[in-house]
Protein backbone atom coordinates (compact mmCIF):
# COMPACT_ATOMS: atom_id res chain seq x y z
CA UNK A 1 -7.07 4.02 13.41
CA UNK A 2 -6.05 0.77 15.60
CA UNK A 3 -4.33 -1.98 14.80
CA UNK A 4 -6.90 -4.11 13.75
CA UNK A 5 -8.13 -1.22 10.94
CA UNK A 6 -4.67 -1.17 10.07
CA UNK A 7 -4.71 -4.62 9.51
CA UNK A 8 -7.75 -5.06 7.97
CA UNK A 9 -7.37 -2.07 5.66
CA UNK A 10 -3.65 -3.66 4.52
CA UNK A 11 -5.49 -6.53 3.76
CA UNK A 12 -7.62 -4.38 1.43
CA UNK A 13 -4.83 -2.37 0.13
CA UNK A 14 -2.46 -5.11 -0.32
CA UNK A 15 -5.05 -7.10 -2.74
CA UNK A 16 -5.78 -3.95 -4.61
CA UNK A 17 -2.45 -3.25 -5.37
CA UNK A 18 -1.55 -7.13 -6.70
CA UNK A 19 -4.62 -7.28 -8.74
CA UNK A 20 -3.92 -4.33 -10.61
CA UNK A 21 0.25 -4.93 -11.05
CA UNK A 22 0.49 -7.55 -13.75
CA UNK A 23 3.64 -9.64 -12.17
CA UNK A 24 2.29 -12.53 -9.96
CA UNK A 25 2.13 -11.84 -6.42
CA UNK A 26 4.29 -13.19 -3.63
CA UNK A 27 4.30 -13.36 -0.17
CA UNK A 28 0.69 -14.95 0.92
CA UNK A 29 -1.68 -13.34 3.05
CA UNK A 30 0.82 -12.04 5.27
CA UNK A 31 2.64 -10.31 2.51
CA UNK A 32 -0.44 -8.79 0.96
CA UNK A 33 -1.14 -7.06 4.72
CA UNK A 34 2.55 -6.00 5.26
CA UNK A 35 2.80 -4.51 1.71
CA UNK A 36 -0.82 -2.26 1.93
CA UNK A 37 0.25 -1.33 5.76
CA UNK A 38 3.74 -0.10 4.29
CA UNK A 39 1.92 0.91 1.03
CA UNK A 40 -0.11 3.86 3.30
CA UNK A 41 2.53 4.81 5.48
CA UNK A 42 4.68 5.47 2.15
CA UNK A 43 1.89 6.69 0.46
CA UNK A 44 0.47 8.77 3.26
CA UNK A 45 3.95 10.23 3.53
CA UNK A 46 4.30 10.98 -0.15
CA UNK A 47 0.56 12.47 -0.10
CA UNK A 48 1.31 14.55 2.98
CA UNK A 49 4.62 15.92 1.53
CA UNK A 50 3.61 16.59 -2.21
CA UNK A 51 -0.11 17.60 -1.91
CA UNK A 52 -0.85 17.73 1.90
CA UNK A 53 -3.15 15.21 2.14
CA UNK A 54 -2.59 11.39 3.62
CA UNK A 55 -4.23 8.41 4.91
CA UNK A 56 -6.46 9.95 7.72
CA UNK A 57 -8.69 6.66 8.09
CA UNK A 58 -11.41 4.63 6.12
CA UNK A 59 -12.25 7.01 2.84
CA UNK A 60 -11.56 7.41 -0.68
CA UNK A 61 -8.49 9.54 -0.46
CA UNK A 62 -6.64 7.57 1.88
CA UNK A 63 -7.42 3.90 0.05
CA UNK A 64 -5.92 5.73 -2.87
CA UNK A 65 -2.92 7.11 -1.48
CA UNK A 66 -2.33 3.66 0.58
CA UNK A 67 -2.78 1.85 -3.19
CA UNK A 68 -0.56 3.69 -5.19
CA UNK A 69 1.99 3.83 -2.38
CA UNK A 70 1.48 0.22 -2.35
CA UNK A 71 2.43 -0.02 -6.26
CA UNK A 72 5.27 2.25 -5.65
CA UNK A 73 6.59 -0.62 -3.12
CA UNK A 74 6.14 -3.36 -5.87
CA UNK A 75 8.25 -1.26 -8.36
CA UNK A 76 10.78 -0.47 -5.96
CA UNK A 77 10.97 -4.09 -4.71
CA UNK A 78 11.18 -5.49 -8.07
CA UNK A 79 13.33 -3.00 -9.42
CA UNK A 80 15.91 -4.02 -7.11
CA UNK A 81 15.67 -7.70 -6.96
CA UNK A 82 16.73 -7.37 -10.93
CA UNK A 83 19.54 -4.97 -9.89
């Protein structure tokens, strides 16, 4: 994928992921992109390690992977902000 699917998939990724945690979001536009790009990298890297699969491109797998990577980020984020 290039950059701009990156981006564009983030974008998608990102918005998934606040819609479906119930704390309000943060961080704009520009947050909602960095957290799905960093969302699929973790979650492609989680996938890849526990069940060998990761995000490969534009498909169902890999927008799930990127999404619950991307939850995984919230949790961790807000988890240590209260810390």
């Amino acid at each position: 994928m290039n950059i701009l699917s990156w981006i564009v998939f983030g974008l998608i990724v990102g918005l998934v992921a606040n819609v479906l945690d119930p704390a309000p979001a943060r961080g704009g536009l520009v947050g909602t992109i960095i957290l799905g790009i960093l969302g699929a990298l973790l979650g492609g890297f989680l996938g890849d390690l526990l069940f060998g699969t990761g995000v490969s491109g534009f498909n169902l797998s890999s927008f799930i992977v990127a999404v619950i990577g991307a939850l995984v980020l919230l949790f961790v984020g807000r988890s240590l902000r209260r810390a």
